[in-house]
N, C-alpha and C. Protein backbone atom coordinates (compact mmCIF):
# COMPACT_ATOMS: atom_id res chain seq x y z
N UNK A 1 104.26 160.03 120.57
CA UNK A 1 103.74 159.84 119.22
C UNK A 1 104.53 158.76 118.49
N UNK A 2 103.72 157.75 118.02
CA UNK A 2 104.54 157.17 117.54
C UNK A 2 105.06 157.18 115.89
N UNK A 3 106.28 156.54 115.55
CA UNK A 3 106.69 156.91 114.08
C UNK A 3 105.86 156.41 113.29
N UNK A 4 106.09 156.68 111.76
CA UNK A 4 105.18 156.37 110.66
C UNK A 4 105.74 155.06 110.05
N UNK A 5 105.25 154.14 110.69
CA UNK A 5 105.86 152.63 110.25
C UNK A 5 105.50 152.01 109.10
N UNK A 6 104.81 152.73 108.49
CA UNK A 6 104.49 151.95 107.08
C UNK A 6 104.51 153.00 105.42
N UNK A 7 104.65 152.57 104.62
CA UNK A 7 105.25 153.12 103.68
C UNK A 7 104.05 152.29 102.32
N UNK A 8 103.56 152.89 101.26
CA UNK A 8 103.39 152.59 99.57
C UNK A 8 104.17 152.33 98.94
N UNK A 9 104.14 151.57 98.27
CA UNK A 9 104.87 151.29 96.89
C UNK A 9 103.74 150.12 95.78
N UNK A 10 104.32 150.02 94.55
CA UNK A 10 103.76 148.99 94.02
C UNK A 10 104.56 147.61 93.84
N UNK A 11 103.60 146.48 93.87
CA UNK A 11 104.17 145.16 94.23
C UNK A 11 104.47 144.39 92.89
N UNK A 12 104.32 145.47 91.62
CA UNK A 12 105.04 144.77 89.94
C UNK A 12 105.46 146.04 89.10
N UNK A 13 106.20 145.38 88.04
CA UNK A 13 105.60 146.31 86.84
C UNK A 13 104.54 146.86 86.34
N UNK A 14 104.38 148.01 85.99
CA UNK A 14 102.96 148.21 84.90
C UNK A 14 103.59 149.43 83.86
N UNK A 15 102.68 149.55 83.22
CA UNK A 15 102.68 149.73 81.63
C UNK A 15 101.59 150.74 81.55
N UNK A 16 101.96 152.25 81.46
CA UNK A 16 100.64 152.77 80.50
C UNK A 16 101.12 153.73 79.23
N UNK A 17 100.30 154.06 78.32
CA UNK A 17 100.84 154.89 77.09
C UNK A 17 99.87 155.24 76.97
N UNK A 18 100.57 157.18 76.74
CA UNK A 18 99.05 158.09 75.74
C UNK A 18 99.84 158.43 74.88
N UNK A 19 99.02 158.99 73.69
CA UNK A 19 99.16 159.33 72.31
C UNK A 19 98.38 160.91 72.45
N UNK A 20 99.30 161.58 71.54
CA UNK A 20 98.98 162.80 70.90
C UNK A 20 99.40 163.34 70.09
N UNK A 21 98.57 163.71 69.23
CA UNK A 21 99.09 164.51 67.64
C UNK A 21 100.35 163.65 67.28
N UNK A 22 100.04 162.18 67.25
CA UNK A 22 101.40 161.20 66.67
C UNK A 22 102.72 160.80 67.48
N UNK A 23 102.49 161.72 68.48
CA UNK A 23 103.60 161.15 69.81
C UNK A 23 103.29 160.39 70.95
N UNK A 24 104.21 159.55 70.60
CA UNK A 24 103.56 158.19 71.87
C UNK A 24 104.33 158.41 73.19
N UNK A 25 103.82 158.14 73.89
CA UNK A 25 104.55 158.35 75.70
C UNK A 25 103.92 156.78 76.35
N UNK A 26 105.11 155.76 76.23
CA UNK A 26 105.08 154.77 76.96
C UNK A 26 105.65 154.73 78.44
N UNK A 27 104.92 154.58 79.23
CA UNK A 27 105.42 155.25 81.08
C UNK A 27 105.38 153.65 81.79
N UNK A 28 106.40 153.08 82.34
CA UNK A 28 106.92 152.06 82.58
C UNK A 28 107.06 152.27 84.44
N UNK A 29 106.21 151.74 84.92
CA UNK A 29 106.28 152.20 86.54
C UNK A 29 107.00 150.61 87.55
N UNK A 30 108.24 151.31 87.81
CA UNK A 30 108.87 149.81 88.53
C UNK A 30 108.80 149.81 90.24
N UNK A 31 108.85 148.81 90.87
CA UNK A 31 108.91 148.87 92.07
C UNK A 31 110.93 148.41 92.48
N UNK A 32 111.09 149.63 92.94
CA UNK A 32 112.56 149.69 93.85
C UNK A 32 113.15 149.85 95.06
N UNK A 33 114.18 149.48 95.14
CA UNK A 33 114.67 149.81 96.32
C UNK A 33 116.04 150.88 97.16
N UNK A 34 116.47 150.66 95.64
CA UNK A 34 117.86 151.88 95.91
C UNK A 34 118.01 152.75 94.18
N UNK A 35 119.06 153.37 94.97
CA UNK A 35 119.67 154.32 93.71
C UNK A 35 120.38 153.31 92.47
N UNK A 36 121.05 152.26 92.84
CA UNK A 36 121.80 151.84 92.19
C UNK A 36 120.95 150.84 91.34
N UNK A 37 119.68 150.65 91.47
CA UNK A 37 118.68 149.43 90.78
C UNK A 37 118.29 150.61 90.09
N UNK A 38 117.73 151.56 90.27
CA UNK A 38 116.92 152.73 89.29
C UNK A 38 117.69 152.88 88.27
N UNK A 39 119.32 153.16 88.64
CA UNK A 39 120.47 153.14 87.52
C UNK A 39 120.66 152.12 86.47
N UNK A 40 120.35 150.80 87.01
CA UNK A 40 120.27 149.76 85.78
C UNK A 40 119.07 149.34 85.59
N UNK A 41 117.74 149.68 85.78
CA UNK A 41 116.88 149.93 84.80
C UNK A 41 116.51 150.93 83.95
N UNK A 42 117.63 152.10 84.39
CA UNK A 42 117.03 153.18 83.12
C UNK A 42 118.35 152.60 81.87
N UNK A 43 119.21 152.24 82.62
CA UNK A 43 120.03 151.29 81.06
C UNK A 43 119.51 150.45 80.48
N UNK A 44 118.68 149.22 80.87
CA UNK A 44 117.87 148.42 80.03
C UNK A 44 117.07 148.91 79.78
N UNK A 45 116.75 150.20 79.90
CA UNK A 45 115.26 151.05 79.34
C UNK A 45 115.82 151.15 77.94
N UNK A 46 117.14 152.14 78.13
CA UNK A 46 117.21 152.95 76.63
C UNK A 46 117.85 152.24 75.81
N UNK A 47 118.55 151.01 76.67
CA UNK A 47 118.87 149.92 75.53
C UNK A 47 118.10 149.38 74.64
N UNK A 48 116.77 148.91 75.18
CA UNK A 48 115.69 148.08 74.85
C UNK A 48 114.69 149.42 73.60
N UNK A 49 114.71 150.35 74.27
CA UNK A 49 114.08 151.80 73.70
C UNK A 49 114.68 152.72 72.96
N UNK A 50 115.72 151.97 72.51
CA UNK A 50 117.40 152.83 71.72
C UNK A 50 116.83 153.86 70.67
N UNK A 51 115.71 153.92 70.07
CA UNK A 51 114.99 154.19 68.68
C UNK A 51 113.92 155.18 69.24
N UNK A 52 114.19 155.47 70.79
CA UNK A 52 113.34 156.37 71.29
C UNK A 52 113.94 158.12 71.77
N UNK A 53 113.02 159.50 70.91
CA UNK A 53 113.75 160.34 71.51
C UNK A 53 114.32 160.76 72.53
N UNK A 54 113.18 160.26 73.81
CA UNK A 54 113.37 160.74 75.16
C UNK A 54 113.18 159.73 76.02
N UNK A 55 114.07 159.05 76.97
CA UNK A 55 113.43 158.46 78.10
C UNK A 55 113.87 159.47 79.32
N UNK A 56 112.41 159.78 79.64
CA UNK A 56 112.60 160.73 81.24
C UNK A 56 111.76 159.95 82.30
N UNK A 57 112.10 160.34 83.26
CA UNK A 57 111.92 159.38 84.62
C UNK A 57 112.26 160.56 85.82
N UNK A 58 111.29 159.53 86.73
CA UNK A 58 111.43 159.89 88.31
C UNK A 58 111.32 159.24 88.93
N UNK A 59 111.83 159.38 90.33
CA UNK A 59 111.87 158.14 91.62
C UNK A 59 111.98 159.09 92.77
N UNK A 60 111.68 157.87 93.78
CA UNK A 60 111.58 158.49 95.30
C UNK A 60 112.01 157.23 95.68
N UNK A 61 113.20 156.69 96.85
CA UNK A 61 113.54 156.02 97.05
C UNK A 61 113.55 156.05 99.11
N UNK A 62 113.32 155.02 99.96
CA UNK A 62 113.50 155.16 101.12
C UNK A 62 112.19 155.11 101.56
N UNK A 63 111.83 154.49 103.08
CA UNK A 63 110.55 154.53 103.57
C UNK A 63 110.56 156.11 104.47
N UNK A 64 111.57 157.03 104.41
CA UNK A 64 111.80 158.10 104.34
C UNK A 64 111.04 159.19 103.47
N UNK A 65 111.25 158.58 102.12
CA UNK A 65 110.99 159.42 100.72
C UNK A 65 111.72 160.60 100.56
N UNK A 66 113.13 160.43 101.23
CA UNK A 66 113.82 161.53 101.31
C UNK A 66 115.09 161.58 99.92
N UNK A 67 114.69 160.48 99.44
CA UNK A 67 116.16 160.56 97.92
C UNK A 67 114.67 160.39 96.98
N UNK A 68 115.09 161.06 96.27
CA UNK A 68 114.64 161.64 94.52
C UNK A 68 114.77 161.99 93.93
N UNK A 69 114.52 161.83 92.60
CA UNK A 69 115.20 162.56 91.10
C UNK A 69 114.05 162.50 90.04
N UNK A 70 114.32 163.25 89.19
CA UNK A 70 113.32 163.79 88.62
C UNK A 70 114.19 164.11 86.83
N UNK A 71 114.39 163.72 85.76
CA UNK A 71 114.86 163.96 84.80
C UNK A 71 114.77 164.32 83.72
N UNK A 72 114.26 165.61 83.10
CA UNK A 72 113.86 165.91 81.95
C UNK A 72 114.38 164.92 80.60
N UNK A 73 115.61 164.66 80.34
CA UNK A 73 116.21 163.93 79.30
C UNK A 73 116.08 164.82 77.71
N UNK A 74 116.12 165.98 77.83
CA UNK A 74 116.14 166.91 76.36
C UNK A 74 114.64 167.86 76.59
N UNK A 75 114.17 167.02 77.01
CA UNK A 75 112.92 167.92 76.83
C UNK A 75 112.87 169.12 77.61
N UNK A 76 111.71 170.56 77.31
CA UNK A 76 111.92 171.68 78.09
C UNK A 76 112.10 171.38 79.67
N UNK A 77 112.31 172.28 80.30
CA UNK A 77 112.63 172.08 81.88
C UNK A 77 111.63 172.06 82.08
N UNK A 78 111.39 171.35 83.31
CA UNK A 78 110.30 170.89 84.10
C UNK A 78 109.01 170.57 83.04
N UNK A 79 108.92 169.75 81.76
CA UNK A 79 107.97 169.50 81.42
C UNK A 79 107.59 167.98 81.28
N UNK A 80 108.69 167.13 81.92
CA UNK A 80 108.62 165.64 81.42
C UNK A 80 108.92 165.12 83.31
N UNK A 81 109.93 165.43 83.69
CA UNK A 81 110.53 164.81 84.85
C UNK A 81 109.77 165.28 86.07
N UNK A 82 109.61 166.67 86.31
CA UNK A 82 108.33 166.83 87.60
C UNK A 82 106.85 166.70 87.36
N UNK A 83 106.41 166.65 86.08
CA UNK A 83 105.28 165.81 85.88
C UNK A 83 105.07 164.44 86.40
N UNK A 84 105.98 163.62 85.70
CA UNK A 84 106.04 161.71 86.35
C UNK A 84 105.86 162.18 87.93
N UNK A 85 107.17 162.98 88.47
CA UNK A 85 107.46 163.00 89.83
C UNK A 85 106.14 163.14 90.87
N UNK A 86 105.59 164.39 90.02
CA UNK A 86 104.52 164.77 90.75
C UNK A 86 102.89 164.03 91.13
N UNK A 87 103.41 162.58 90.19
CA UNK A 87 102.06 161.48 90.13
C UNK A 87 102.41 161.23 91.28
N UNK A 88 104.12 160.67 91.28
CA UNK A 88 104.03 159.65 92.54
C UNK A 88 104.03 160.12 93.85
N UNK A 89 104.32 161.70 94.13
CA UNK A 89 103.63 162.51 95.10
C UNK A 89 102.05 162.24 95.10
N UNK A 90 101.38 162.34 94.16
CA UNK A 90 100.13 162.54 94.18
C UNK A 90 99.60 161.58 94.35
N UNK A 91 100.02 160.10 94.63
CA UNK A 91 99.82 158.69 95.18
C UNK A 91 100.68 158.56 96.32
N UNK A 92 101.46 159.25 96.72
CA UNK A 92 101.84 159.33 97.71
C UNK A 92 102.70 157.57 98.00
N UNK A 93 103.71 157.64 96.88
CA UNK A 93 104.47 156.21 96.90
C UNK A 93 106.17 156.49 97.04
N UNK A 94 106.40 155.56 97.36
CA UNK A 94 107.95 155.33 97.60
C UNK A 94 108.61 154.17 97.18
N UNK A 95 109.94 153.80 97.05
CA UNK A 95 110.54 152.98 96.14
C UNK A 95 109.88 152.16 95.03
N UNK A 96 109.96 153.24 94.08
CA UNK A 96 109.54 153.37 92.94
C UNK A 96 110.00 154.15 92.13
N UNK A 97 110.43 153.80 90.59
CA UNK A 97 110.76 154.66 89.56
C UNK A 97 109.64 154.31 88.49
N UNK A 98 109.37 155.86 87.78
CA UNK A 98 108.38 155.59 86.54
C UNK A 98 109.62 156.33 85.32
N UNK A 99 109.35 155.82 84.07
CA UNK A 99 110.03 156.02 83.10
C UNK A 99 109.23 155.91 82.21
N UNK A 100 108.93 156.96 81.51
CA UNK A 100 108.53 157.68 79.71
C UNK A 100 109.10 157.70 79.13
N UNK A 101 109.19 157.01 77.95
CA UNK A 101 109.53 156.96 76.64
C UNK A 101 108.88 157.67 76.03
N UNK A 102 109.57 158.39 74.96
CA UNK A 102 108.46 158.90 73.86
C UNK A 102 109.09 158.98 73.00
N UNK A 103 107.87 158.29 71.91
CA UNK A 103 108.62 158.31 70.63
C UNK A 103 107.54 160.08 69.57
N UNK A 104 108.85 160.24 69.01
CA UNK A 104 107.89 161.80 68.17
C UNK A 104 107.15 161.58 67.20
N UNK A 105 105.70 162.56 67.07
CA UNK A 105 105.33 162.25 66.11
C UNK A 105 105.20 162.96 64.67
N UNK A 106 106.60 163.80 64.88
CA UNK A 106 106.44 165.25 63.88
C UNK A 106 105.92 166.36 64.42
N UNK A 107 104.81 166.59 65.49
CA UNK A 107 103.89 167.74 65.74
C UNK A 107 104.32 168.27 66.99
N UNK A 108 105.00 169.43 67.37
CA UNK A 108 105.40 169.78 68.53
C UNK A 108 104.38 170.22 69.86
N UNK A 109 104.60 169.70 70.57
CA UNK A 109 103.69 169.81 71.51
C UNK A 109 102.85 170.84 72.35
N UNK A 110 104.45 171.60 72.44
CA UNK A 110 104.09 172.82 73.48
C UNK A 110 104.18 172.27 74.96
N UNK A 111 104.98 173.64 75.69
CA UNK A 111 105.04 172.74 77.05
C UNK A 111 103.87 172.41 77.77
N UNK A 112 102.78 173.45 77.50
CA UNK A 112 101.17 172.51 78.10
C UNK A 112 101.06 171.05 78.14
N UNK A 113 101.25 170.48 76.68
CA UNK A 113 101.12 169.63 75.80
C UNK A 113 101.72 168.24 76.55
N UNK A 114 103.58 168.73 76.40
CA UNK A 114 104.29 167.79 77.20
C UNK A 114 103.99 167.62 78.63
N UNK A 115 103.69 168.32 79.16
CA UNK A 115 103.46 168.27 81.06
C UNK A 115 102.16 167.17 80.96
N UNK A 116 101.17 167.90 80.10
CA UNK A 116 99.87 166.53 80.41
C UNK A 116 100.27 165.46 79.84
N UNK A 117 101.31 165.24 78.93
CA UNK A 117 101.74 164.08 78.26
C UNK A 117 102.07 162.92 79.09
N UNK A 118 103.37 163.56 79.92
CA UNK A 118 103.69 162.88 80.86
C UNK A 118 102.94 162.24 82.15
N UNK A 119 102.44 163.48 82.42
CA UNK A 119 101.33 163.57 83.19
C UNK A 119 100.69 162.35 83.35
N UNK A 120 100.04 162.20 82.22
CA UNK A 120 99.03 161.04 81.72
C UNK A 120 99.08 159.85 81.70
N UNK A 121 100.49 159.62 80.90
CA UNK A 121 101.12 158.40 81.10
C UNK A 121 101.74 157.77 81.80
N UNK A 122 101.69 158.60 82.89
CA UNK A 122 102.52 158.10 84.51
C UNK A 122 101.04 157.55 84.63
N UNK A 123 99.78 158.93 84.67
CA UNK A 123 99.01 158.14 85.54
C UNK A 123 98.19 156.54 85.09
N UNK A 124 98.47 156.94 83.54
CA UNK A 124 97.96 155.27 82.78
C UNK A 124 98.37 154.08 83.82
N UNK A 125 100.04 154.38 84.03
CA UNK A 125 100.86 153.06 84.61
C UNK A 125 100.48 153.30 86.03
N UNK A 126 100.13 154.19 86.33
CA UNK A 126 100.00 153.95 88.56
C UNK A 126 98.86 152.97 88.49
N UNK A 127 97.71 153.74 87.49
CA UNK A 127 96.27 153.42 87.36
C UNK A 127 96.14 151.92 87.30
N UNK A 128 96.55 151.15 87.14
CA UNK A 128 96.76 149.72 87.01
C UNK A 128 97.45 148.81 87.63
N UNK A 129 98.23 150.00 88.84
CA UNK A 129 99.13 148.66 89.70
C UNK A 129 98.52 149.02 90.79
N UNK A 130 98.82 147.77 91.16
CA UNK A 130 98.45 147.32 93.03
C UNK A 130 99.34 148.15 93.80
N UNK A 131 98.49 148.80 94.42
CA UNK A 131 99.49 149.82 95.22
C UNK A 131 99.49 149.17 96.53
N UNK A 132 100.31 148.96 97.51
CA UNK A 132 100.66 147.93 98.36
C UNK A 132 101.06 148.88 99.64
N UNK A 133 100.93 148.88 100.77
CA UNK A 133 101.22 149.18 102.27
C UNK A 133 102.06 148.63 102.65
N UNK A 134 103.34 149.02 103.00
CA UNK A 134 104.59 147.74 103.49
C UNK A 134 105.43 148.44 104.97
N UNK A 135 105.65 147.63 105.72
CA UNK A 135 105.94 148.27 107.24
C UNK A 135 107.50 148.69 106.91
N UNK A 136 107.58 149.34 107.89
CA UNK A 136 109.18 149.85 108.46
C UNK A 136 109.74 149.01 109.61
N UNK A 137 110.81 148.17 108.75
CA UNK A 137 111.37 147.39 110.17
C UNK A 137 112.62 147.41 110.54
N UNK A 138 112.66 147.45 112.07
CA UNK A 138 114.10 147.19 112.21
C UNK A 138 114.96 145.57 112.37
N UNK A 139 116.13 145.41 112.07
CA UNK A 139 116.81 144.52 111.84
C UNK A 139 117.84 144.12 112.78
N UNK A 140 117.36 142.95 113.75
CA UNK A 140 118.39 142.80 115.08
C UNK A 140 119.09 141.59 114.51
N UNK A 141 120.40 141.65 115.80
CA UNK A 141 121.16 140.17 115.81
C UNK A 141 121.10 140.03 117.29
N UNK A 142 120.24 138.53 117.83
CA UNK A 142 120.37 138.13 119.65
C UNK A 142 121.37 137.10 119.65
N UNK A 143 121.99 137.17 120.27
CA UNK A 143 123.32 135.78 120.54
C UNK A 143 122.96 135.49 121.57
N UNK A 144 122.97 134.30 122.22
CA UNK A 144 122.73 134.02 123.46
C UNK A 144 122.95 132.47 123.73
N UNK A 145 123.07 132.30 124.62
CA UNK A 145 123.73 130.41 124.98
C UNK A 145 122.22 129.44 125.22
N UNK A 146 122.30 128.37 125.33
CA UNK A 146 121.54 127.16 124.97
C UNK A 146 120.44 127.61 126.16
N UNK A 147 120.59 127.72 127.51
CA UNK A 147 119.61 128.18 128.85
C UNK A 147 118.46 128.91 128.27
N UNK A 148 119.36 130.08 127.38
CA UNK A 148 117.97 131.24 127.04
C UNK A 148 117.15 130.92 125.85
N UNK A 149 117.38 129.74 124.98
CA UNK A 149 116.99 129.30 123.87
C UNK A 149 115.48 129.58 123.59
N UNK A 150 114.49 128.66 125.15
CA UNK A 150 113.06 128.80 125.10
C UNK A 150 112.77 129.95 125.11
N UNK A 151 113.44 130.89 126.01
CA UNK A 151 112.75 132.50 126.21
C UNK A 151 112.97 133.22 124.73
N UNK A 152 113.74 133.37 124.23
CA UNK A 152 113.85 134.07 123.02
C UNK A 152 113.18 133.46 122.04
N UNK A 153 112.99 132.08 121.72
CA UNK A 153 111.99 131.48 120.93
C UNK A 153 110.72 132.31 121.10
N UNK A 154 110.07 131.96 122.43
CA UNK A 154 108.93 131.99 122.79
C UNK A 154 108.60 133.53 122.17
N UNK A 155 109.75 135.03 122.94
CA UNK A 155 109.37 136.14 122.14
C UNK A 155 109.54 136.10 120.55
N UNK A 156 109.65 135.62 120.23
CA UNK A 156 109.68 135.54 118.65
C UNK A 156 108.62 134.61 118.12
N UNK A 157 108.26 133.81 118.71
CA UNK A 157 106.82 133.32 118.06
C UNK A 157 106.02 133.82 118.78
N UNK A 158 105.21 134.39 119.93
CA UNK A 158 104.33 135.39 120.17
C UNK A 158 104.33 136.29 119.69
N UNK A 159 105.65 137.11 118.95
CA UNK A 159 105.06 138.49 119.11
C UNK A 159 105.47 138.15 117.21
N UNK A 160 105.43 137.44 116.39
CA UNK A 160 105.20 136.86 115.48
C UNK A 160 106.48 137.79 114.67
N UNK A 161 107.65 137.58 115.31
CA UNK A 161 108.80 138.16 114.84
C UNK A 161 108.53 137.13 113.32
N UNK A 162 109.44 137.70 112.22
CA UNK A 162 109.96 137.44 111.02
C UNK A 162 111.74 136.69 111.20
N UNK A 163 112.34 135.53 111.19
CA UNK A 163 113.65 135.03 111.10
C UNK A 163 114.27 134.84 109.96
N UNK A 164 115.10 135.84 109.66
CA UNK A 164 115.92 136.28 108.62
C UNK A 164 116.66 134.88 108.55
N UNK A 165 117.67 134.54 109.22
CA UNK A 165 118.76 133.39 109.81
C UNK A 165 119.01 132.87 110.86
N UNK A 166 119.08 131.68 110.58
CA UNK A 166 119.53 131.35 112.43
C UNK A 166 120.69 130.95 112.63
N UNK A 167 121.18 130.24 113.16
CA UNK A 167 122.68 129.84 113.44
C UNK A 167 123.05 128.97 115.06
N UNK A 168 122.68 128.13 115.12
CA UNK A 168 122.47 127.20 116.46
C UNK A 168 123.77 126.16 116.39
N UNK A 169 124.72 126.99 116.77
CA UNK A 169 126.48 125.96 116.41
C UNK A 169 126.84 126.24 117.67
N UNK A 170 127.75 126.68 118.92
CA UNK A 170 128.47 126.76 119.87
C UNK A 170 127.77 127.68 120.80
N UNK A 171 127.47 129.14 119.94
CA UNK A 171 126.26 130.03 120.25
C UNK A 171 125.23 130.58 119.43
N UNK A 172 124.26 130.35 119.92
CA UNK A 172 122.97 130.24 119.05
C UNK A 172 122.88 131.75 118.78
N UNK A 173 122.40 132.35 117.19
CA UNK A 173 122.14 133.48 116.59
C UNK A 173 121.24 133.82 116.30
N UNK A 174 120.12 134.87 116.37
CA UNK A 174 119.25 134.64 115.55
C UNK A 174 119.20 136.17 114.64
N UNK A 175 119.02 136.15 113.74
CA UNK A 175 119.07 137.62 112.90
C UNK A 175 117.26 137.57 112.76
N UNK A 176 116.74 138.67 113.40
CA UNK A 176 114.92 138.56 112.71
C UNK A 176 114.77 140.04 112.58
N UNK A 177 113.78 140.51 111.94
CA UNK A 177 113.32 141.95 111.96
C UNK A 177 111.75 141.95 112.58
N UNK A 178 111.69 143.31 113.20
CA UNK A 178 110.67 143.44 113.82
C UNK A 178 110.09 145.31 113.43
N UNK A 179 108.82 145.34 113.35
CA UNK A 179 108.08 146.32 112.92
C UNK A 179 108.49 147.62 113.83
N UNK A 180 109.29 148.70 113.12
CA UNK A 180 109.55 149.82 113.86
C UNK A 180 108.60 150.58 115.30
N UNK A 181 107.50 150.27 115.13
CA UNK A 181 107.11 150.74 116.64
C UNK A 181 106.94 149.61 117.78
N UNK A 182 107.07 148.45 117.08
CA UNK A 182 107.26 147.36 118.32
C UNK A 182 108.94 146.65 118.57
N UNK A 183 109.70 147.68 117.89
CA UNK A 183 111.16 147.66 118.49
C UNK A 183 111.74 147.43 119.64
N UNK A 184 111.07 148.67 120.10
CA UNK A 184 111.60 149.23 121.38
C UNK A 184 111.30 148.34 122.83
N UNK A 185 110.24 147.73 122.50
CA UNK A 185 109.66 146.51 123.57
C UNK A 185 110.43 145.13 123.00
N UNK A 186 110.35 144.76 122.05
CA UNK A 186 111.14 144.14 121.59
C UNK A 186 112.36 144.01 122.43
N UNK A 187 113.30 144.88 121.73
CA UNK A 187 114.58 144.90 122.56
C UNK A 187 114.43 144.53 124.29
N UNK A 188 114.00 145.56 124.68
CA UNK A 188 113.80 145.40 125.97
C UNK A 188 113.53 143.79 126.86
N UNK A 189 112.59 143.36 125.85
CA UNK A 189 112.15 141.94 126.78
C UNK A 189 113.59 140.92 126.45
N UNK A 190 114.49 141.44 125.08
CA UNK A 190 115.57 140.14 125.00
C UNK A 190 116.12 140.54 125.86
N UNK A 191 116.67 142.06 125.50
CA UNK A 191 117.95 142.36 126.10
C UNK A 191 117.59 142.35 128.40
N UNK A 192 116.69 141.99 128.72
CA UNK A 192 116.44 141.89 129.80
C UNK A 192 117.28 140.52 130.56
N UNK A 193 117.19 139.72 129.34
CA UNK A 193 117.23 138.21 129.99
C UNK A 193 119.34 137.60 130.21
N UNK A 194 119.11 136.81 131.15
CA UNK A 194 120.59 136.25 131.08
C UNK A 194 121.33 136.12 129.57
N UNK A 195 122.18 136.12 129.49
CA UNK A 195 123.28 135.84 128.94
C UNK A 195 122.79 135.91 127.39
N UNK A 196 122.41 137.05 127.31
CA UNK A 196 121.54 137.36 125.82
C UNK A 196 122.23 138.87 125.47
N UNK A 197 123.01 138.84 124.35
CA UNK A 197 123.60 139.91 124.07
C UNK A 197 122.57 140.06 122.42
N UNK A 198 121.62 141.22 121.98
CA UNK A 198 121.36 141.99 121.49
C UNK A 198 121.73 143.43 120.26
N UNK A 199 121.89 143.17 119.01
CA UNK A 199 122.43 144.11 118.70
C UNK A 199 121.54 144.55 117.45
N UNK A 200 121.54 145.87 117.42
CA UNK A 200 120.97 146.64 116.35
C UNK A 200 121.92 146.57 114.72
N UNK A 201 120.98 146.04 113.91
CA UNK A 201 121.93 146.14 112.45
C UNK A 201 121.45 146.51 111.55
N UNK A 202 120.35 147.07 110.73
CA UNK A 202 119.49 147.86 110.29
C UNK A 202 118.04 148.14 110.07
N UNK A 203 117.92 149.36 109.32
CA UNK A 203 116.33 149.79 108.83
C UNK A 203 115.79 148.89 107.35
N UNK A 204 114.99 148.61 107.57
CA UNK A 204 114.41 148.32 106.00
C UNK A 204 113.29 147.48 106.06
């Protein structure tokens, strides 16, 4: 069986806001890649949004979808942060954070109230972005001397490898990534050939 090589996400920003009984919920949906980018956009969030009661947010990070967070920010439990969360389950996306703002409008909501709030305004912002299909690849380094130059070319423009870097000085380098289920052949046809050393250096 083979693995699940491809992964959702969205390919921009988008923007949606609902209103109720005078409270606005502006839901800000970003496309990411780690923990540490989600961290400095929820700082330019509440910097930019300083005058706002609540910014709550969620993310799923990894073509895994195995890191996530989910953040109420004051509001009742579970009525702001597994709402957002539960859109981007329900689109079934990954590296991505959505973030709600809300500003109050005097009239308390009720947790019904807040859950569809959020709810809503996640789905305003999914509702409008390009939701995008993106592969799982792995990330080699081939070293190999001037003899094997054509053969490793040749697998890399047939099998329409991607070249990160090259490096053609004393011994030629090439860093490329290749689509997680055509790895394994991959490897195999370099690492077959003379004087071609092969090495694994990551996922992404």
């Amino acid at each position: 069986m083979l693995f699940e090589d491809t992964y959702k996400t969205i390919d921009k920003i988008t923007e949606g806001v609902f209103k109720d009984r005078g409270s606005k919920f502006i839901a800000f949906a970003y496309p990411i890649t780690t923990e540490e980018e989600a961290k400095k956009v929820m700082a330019n969030v509440r910097k930019e949004y300083h005058d706002a009661c609540h910014h709550c947010f969620a993310y799923r990070i990894g073509h895994d979808k195995l890191t996530w967070r989910a953040n109420d920010d004051g509001e009742p439990s579970g009525t702001a942060g597994k709402p957002i969360f539960n859109q981007i389950l329900s689109n079934d996306l990954t590296n991505i954070l959505v973030v709600v703002v809300r500003y109050f409008g005097g009239t308390l909501l009720g947790v019904p109230g807040l859950i569809n709030a959020y709810k809503t305004a996640t789905q305003e912002a999914l509702n409008i972005a390009a939701i995008i299909t993106k592969t799982v690849n792995d990330v080699y380094e081939v070293t190999f001397g001037y003899p094997a130059m054509n053969s490793i070319m040749k697998i890399i423009k047939d099998k329409g490898l991607e070249i990160i870097t090259t490096d053609f000085a004393i011994d030629c380098k090439v860093i490329f990534k290749v689509r997680k289920n055509d790895s394994g052949h991959i490897y195999e046809s370099m690492n077959r050939l003379d004087s071609v050393e092969i090495k694994f250096l990551r996922v992404e």
